[in-house]
PDB file of N, CA and C in Angstrom:
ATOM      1  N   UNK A   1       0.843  -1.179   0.000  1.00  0.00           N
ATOM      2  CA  UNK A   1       0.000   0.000   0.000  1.00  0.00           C
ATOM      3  C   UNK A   1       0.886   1.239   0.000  1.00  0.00           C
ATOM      4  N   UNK A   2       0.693   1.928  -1.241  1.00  0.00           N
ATOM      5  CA  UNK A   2       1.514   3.242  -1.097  1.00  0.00           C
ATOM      6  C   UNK A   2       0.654   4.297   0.456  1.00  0.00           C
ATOM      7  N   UNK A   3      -0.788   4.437   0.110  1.00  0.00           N
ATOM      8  CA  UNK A   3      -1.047   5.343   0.950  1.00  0.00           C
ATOM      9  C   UNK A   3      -2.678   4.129   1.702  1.00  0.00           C
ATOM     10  N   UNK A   4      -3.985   5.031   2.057  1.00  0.00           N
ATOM     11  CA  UNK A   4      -5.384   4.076   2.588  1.00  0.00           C
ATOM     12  C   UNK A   4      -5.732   4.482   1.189  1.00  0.00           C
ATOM     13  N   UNK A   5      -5.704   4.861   0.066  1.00  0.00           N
ATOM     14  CA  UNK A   5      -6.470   4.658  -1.290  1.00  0.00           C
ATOM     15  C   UNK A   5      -5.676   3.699  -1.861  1.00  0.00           C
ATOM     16  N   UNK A   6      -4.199   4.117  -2.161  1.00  0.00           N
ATOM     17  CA  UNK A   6      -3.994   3.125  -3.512  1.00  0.00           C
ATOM     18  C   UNK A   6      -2.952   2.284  -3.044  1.00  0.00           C
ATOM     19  N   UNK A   7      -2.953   1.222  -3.744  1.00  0.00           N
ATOM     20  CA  UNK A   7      -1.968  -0.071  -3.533  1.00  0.00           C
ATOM     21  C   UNK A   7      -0.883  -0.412  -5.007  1.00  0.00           C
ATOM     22  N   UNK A   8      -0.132  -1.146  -4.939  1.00  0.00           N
ATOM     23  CA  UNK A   8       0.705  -1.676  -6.094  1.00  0.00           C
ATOM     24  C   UNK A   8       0.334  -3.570  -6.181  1.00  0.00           C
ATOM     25  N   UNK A   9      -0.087  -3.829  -7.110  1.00  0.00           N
ATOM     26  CA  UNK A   9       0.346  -5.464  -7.205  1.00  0.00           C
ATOM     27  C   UNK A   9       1.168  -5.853  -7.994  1.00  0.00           C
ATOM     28  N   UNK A  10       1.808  -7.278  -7.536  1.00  0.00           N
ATOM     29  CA  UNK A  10       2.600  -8.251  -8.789  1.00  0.00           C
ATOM     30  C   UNK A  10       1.732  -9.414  -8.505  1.00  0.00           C
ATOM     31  N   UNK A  11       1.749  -9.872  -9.434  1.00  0.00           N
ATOM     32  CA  UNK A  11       1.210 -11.498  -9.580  1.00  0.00           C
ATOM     33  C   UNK A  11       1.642 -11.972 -10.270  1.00  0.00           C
ATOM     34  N   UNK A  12       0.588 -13.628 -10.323  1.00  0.00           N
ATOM     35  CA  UNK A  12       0.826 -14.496 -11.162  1.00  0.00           C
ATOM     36  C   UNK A  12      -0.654 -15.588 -11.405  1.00  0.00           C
ATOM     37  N   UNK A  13      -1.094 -15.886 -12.129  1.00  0.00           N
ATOM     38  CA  UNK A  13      -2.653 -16.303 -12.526  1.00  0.00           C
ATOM     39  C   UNK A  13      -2.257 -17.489 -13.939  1.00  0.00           C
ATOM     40  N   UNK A  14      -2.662 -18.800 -13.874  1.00  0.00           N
ATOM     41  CA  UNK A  14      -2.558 -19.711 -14.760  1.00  0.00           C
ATOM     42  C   UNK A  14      -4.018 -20.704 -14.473  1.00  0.00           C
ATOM     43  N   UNK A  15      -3.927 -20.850 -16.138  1.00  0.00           N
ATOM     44  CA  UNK A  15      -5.355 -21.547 -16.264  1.00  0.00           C
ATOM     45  C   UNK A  15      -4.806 -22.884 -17.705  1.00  0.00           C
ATOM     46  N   UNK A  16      -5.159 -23.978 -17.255  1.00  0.00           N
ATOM     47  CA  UNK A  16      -5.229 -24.562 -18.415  1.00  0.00           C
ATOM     48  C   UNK A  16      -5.236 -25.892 -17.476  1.00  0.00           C
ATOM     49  N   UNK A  17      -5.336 -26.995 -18.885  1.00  0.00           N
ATOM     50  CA  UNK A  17      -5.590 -28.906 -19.074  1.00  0.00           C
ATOM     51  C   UNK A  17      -4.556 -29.450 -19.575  1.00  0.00           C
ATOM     52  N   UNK A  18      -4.229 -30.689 -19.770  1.00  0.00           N
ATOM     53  CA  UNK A  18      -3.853 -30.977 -20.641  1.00  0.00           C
ATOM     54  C   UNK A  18      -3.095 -31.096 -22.226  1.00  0.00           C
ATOM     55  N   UNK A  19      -4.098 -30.244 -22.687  1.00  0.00           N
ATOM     56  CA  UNK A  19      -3.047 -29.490 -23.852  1.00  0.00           C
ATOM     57  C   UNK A  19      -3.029 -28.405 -24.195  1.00  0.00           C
ATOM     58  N   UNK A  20      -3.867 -26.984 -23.497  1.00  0.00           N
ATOM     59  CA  UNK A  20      -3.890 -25.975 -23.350  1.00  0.00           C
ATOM     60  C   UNK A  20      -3.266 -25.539 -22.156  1.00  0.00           C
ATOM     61  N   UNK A  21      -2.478 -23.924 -22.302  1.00  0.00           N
ATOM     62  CA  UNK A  21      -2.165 -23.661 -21.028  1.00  0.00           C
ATOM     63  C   UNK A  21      -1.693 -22.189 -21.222  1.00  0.00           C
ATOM     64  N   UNK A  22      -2.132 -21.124 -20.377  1.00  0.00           N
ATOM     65  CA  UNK A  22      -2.248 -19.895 -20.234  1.00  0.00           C
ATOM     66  C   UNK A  22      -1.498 -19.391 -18.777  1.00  0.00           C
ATOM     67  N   UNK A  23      -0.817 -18.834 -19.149  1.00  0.00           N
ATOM     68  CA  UNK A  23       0.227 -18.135 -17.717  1.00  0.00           C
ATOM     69  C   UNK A  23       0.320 -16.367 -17.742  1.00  0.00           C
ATOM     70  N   UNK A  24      -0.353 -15.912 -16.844  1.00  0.00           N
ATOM     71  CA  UNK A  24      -0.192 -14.668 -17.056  1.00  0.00           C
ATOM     72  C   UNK A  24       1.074 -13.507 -15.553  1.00  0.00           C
ATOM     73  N   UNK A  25       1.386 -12.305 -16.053  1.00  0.00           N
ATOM     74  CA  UNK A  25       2.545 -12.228 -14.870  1.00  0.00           C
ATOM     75  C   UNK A  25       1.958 -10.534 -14.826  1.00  0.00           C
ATOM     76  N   UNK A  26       1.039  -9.978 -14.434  1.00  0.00           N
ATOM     77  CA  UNK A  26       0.326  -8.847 -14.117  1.00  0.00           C
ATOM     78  C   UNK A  26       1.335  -7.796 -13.053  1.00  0.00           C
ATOM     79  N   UNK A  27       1.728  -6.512 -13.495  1.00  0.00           N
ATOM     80  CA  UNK A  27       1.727  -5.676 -12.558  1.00  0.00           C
ATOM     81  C   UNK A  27       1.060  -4.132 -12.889  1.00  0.00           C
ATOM     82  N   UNK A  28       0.706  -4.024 -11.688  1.00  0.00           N
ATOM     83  CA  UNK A  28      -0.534  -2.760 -11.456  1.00  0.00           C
ATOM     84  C   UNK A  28      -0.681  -2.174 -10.190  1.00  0.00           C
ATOM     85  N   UNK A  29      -1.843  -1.463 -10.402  1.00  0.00           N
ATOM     86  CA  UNK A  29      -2.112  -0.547  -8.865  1.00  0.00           C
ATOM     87  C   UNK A  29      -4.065  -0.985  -8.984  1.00  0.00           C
ATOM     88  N   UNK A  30      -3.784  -0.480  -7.862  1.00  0.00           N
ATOM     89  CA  UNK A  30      -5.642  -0.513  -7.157  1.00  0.00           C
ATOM     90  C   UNK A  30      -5.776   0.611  -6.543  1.00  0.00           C
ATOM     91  N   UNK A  31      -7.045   1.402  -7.082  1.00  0.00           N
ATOM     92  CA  UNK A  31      -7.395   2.529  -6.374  1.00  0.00           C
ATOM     93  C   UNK A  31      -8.680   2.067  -5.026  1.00  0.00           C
ATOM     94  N   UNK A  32      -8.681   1.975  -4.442  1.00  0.00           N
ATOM     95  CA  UNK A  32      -9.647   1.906  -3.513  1.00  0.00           C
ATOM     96  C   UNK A  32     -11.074   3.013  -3.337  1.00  0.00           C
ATOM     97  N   UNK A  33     -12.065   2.414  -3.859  1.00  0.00           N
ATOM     98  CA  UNK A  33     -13.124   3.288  -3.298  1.00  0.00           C
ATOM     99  C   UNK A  33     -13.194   3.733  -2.089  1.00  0.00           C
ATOM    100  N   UNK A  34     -13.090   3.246  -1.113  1.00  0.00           N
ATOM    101  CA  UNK A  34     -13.760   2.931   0.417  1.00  0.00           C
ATOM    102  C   UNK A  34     -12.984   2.263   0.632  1.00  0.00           C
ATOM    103  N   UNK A  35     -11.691   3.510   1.150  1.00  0.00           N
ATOM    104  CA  UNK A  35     -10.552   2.553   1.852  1.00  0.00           C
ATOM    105  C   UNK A  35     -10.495   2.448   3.705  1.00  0.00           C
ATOM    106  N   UNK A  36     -11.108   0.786   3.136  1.00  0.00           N
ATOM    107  CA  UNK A  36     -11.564   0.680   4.842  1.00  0.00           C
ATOM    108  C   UNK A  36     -11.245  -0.932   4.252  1.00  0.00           C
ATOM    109  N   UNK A  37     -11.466  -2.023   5.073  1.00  0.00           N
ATOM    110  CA  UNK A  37     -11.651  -3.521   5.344  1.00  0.00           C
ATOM    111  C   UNK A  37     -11.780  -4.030   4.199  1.00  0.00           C
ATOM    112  N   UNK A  38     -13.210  -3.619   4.029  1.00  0.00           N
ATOM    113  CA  UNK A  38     -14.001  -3.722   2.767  1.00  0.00           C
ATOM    114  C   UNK A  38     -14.035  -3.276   1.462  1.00  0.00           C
ATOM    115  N   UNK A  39     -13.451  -3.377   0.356  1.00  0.00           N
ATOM    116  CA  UNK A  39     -14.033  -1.825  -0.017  1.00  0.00           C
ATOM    117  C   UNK A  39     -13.799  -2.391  -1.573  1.00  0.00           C
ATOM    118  N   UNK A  40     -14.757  -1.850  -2.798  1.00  0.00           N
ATOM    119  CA  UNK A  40     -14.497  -2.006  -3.952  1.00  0.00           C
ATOM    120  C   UNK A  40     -13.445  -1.006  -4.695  1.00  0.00           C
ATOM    121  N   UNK A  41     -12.938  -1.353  -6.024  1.00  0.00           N
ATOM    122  CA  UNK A  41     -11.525  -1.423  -6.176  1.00  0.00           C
ATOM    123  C   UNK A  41     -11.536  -0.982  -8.113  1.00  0.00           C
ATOM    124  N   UNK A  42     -10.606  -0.149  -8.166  1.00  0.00           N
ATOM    125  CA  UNK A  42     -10.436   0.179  -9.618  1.00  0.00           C
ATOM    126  C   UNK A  42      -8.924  -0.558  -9.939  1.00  0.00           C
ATOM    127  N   UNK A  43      -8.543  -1.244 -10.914  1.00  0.00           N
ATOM    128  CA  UNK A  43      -7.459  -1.775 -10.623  1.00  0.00           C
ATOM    129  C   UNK A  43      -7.236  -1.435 -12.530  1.00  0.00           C
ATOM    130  N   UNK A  44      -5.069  -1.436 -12.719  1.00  0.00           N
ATOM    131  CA  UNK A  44      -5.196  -0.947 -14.221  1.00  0.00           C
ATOM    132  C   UNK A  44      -3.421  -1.101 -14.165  1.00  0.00           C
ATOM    133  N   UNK A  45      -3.016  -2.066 -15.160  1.00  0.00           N
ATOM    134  CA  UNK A  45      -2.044  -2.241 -15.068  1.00  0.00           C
ATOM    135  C   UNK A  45      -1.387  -3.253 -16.815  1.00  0.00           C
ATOM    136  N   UNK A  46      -0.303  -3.759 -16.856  1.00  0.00           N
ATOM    137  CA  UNK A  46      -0.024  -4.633 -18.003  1.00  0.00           C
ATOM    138  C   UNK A  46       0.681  -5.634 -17.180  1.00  0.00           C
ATOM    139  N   UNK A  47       1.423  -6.403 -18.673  1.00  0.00           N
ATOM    140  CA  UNK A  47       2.109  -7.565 -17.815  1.00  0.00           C
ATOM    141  C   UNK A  47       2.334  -8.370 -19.327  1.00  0.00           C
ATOM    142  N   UNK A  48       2.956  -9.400 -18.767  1.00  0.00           N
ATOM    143  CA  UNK A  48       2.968 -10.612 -19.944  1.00  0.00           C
ATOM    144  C   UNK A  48       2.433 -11.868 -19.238  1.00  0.00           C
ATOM    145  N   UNK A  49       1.775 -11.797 -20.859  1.00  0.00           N
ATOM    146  CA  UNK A  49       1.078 -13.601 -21.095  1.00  0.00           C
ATOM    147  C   UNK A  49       1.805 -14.326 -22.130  1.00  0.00           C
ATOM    148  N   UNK A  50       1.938 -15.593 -21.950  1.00  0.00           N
ATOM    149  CA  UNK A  50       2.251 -16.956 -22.729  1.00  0.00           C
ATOM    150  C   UNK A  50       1.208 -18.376 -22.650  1.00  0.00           C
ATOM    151  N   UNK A  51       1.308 -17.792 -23.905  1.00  0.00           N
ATOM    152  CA  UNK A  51      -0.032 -19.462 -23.825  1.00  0.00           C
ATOM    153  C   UNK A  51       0.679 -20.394 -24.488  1.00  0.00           C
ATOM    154  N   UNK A  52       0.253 -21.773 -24.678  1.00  0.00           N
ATOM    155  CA  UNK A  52       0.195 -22.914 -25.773  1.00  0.00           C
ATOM    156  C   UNK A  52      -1.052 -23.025 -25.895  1.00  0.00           C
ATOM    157  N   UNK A  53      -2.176 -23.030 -26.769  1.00  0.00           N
ATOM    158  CA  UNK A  53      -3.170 -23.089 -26.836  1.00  0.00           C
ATOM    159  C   UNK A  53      -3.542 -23.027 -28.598  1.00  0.00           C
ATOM    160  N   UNK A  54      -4.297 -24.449 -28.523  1.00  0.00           N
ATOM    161  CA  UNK A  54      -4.894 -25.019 -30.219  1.00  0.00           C
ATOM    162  C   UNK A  54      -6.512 -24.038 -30.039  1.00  0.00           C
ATOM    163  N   UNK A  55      -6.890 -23.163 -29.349  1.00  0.00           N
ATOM    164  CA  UNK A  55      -8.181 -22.843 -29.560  1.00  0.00           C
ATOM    165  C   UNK A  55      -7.972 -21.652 -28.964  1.00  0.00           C
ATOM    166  N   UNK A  56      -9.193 -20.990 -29.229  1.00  0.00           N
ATOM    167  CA  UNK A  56      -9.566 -20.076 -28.573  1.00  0.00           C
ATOM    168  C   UNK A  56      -8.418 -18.396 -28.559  1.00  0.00           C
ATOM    169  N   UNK A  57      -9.178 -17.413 -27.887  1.00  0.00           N
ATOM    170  CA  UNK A  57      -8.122 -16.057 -28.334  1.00  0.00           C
ATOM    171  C   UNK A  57      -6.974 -16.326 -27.952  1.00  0.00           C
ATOM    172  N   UNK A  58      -6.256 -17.041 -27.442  1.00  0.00           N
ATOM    173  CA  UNK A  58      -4.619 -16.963 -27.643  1.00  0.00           C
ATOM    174  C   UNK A  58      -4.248 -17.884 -28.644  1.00  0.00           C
ATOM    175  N   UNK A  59      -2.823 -17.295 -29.045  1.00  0.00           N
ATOM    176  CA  UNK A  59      -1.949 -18.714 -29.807  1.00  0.00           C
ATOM    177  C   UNK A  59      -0.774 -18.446 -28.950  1.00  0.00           C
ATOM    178  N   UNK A  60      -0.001 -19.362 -29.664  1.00  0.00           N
ATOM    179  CA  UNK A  60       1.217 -20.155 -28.579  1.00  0.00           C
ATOM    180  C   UNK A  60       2.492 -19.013 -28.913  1.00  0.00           C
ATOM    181  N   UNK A  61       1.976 -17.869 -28.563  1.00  0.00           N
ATOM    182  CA  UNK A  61       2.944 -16.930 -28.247  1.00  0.00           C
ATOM    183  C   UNK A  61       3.377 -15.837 -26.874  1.00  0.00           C
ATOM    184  N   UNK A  62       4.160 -15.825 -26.387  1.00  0.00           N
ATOM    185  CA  UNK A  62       4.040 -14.168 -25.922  1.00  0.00           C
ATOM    186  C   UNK A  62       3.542 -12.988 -26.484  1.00  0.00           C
ATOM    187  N   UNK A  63       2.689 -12.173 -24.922  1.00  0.00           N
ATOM    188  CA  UNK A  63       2.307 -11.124 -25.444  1.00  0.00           C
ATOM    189  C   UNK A  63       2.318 -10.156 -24.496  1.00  0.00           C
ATOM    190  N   UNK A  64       2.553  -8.781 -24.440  1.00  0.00           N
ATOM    191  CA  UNK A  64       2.474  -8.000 -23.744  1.00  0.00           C
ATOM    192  C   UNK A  64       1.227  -7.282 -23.625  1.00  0.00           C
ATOM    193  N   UNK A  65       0.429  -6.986 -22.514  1.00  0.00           N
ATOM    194  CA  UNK A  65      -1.020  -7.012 -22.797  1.00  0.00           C
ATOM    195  C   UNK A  65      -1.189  -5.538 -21.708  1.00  0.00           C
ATOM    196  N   UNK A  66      -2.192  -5.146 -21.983  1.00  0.00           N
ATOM    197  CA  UNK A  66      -2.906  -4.092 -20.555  1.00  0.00           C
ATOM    198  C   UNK A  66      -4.173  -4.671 -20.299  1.00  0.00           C
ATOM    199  N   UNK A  67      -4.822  -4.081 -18.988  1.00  0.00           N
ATOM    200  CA  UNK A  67      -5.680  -4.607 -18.364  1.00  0.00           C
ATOM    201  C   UNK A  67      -6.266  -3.499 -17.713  1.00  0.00           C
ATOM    202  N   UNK A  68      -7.526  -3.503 -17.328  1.00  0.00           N
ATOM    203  CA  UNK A  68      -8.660  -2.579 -16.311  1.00  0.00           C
ATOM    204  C   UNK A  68      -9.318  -3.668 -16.006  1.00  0.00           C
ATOM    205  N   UNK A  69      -9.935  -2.824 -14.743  1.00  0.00           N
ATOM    206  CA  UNK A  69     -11.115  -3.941 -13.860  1.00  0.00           C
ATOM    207  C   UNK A  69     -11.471  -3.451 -12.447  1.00  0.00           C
ATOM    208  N   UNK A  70     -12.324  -3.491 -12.458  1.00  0.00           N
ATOM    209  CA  UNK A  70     -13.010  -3.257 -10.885  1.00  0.00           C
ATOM    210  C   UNK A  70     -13.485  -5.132 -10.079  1.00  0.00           C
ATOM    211  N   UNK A  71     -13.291  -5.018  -9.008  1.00  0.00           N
ATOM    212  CA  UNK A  71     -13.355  -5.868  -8.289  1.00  0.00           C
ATOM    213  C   UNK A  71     -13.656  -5.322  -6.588  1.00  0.00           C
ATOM    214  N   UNK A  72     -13.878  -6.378  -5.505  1.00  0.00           N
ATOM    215  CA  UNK A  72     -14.261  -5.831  -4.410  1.00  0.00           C
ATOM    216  C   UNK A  72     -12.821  -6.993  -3.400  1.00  0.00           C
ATOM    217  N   UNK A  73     -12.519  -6.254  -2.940  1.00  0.00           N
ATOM    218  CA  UNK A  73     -11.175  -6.661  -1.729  1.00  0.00           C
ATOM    219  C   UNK A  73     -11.739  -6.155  -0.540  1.00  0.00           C
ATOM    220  N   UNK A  74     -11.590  -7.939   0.605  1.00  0.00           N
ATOM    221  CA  UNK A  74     -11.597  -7.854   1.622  1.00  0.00           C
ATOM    222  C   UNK A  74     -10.571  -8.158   2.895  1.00  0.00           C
ATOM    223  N   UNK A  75      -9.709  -7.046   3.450  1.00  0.00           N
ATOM    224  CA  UNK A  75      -8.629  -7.036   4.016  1.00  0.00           C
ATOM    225  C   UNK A  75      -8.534  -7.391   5.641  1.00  0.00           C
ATOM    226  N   UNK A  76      -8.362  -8.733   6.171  1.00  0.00           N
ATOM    227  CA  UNK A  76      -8.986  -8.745   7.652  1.00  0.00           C
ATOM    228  C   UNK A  76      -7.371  -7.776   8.008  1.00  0.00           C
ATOM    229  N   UNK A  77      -7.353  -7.452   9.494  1.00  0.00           N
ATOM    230  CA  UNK A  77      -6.658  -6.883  10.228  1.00  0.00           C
ATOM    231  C   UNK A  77      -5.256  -7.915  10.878  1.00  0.00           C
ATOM    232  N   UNK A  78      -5.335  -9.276  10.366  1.00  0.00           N
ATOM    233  CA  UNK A  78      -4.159  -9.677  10.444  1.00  0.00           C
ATOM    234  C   UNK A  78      -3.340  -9.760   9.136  1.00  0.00           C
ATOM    235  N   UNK A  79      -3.803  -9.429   8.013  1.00  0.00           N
ATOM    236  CA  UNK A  79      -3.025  -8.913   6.717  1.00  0.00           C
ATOM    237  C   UNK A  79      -3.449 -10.005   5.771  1.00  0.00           C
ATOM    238  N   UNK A  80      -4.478 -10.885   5.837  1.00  0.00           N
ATOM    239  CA  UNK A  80      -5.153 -11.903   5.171  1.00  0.00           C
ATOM    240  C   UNK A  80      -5.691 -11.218   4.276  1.00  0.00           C
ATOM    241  N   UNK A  81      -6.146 -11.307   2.777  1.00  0.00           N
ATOM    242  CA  UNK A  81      -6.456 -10.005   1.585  1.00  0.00           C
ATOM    243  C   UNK A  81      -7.427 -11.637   0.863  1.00  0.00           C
ATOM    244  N   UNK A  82      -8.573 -11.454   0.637  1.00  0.00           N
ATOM    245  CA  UNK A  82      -9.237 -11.969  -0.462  1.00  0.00           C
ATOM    246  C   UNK A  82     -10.459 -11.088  -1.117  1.00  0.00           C
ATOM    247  N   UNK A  83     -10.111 -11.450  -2.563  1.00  0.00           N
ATOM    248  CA  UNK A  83     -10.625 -10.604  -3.551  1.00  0.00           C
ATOM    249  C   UNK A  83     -11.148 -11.521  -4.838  1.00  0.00           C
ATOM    250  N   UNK A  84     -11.600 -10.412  -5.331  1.00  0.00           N
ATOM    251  CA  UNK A  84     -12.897 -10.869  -6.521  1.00  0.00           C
ATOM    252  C   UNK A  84     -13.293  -9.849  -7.629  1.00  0.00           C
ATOM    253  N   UNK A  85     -13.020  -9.820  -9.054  1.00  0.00           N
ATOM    254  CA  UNK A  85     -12.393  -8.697 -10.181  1.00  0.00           C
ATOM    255  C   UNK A  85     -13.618  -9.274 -11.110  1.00  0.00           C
ATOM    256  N   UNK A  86     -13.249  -8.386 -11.725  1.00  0.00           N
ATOM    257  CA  UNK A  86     -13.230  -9.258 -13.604  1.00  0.00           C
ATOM    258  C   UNK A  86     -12.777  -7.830 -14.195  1.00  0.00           C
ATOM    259  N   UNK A  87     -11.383  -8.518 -15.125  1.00  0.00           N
ATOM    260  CA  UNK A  87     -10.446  -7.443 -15.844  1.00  0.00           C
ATOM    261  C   UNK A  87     -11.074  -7.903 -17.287  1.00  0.00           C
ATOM    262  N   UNK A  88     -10.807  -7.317 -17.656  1.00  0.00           N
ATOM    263  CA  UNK A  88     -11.068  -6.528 -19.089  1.00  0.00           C
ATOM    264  C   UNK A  88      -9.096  -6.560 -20.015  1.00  0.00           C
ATOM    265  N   UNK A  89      -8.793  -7.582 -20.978  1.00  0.00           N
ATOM    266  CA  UNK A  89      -7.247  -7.631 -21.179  1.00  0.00           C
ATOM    267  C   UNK A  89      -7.141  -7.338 -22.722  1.00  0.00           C
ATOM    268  N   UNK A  90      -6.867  -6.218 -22.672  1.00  0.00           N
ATOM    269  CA  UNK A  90      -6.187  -5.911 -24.453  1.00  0.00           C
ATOM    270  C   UNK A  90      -5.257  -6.207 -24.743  1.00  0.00           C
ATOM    271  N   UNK A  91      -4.579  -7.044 -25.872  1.00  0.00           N
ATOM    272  CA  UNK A  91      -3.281  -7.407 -26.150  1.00  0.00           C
ATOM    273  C   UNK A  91      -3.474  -7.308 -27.358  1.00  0.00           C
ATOM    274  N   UNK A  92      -2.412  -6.930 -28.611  1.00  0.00           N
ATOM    275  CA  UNK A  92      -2.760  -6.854 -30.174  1.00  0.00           C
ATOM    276  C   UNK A  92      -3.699  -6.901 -30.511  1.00  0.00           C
ATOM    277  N   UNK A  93      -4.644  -6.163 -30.330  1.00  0.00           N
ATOM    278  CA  UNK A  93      -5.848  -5.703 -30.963  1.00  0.00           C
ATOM    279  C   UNK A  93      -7.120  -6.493 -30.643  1.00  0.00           C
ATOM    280  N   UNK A  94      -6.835  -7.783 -29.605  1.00  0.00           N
ATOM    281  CA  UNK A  94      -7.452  -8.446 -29.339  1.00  0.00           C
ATOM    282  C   UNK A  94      -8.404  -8.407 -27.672  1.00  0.00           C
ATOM    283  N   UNK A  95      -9.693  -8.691 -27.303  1.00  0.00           N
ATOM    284  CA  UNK A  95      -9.980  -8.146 -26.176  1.00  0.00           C
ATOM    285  C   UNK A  95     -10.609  -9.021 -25.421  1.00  0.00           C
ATOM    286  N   UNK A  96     -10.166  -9.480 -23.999  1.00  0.00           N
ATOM    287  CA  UNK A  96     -10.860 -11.012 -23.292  1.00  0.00           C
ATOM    288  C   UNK A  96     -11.026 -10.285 -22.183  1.00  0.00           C
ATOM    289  N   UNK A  97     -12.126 -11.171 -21.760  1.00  0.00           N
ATOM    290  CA  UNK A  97     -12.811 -10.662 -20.058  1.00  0.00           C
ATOM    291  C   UNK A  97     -11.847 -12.051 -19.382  1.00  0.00           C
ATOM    292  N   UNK A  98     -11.376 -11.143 -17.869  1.00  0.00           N
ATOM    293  CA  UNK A  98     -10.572 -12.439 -17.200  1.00  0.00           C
ATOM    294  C   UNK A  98     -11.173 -12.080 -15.884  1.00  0.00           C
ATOM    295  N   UNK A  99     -12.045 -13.432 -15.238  1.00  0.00           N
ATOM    296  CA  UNK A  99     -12.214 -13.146 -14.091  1.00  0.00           C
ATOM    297  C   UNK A  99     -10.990 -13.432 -12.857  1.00  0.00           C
ATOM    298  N   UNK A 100     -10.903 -12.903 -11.668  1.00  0.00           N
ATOM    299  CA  UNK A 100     -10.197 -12.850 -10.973  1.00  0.00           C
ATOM    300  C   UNK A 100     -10.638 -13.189  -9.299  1.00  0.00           C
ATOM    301  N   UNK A 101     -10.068 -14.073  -8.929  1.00  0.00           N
ATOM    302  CA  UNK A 101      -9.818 -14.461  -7.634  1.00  0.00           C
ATOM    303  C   UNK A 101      -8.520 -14.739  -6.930  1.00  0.00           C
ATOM    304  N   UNK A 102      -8.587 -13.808  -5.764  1.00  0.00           N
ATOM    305  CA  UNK A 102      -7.131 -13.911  -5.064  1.00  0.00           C
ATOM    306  C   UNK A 102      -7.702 -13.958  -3.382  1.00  0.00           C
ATOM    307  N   UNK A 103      -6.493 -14.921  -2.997  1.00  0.00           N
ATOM    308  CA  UNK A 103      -6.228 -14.876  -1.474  1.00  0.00           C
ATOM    309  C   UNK A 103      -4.259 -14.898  -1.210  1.00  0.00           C
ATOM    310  N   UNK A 104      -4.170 -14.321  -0.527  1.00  0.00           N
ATOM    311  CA  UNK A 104      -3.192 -13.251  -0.206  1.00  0.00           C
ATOM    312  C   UNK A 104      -2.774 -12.629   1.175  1.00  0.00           C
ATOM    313  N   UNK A 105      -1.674 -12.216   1.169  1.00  0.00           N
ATOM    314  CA  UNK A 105      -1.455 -11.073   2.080  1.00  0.00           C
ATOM    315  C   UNK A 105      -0.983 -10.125   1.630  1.00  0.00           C
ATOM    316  N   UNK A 106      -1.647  -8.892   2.568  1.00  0.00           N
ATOM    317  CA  UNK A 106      -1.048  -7.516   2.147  1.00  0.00           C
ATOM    318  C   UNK A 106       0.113  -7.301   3.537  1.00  0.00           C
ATOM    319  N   UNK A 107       1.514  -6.019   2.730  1.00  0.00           N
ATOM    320  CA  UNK A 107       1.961  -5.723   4.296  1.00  0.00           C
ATOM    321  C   UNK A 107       2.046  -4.600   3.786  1.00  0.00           C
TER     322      UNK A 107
END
């Protein structure tokens, strides 16, 4: 947390089976509506993705992508953080909804 509004993240988020597989490496900030415990969340950042994937909007390349999304983060008071998004990801001209779930700590 830079200040009680805004925060910085890094991550990491992977989805796939068998012979598909999607890895994404996100960094960004979160503005806080209602910076308290509770509070819903403007979040806006890029990152890189790598897929292998025979279907669907990726192919089996790297890509450098941006992202927006609002979501709602709930922060208990021992630094436990779980949250709940759906980003919005532009990469080459291309545009996917990614929902988001995290559990975490903040310090």
């Amino acid at each position: 947390m830079l200040n009680a509004s805004v925060g910085l993240d890094v991550g990491f988020a992977a989805l796939g089976n068998d012979s598909d597989f999607i890895a994404t490496f996100p960094v960004g900030a979160k503005f806080y509506l209602v910076p308290k415990n509770g509070s819903f969340y403007l979040a806006g950042g890029g990152g890189l993705l790598t897929a292998q994937a025979d279907s669907g909007p990726f192919d089996s390349a790297a890509k450098f992508y941006g992202y927006a999304g609002i979501g709602f983060e709930h922060r208990a008071n021992t630094g436990f953080i779980f949250s709940f998004a759906a980003y919005s990801l532009f990469a080459e001209g291309e545009f996917f909804i990614w929902p988001g779930l995290a559990f975490g700590y903040a310090f």
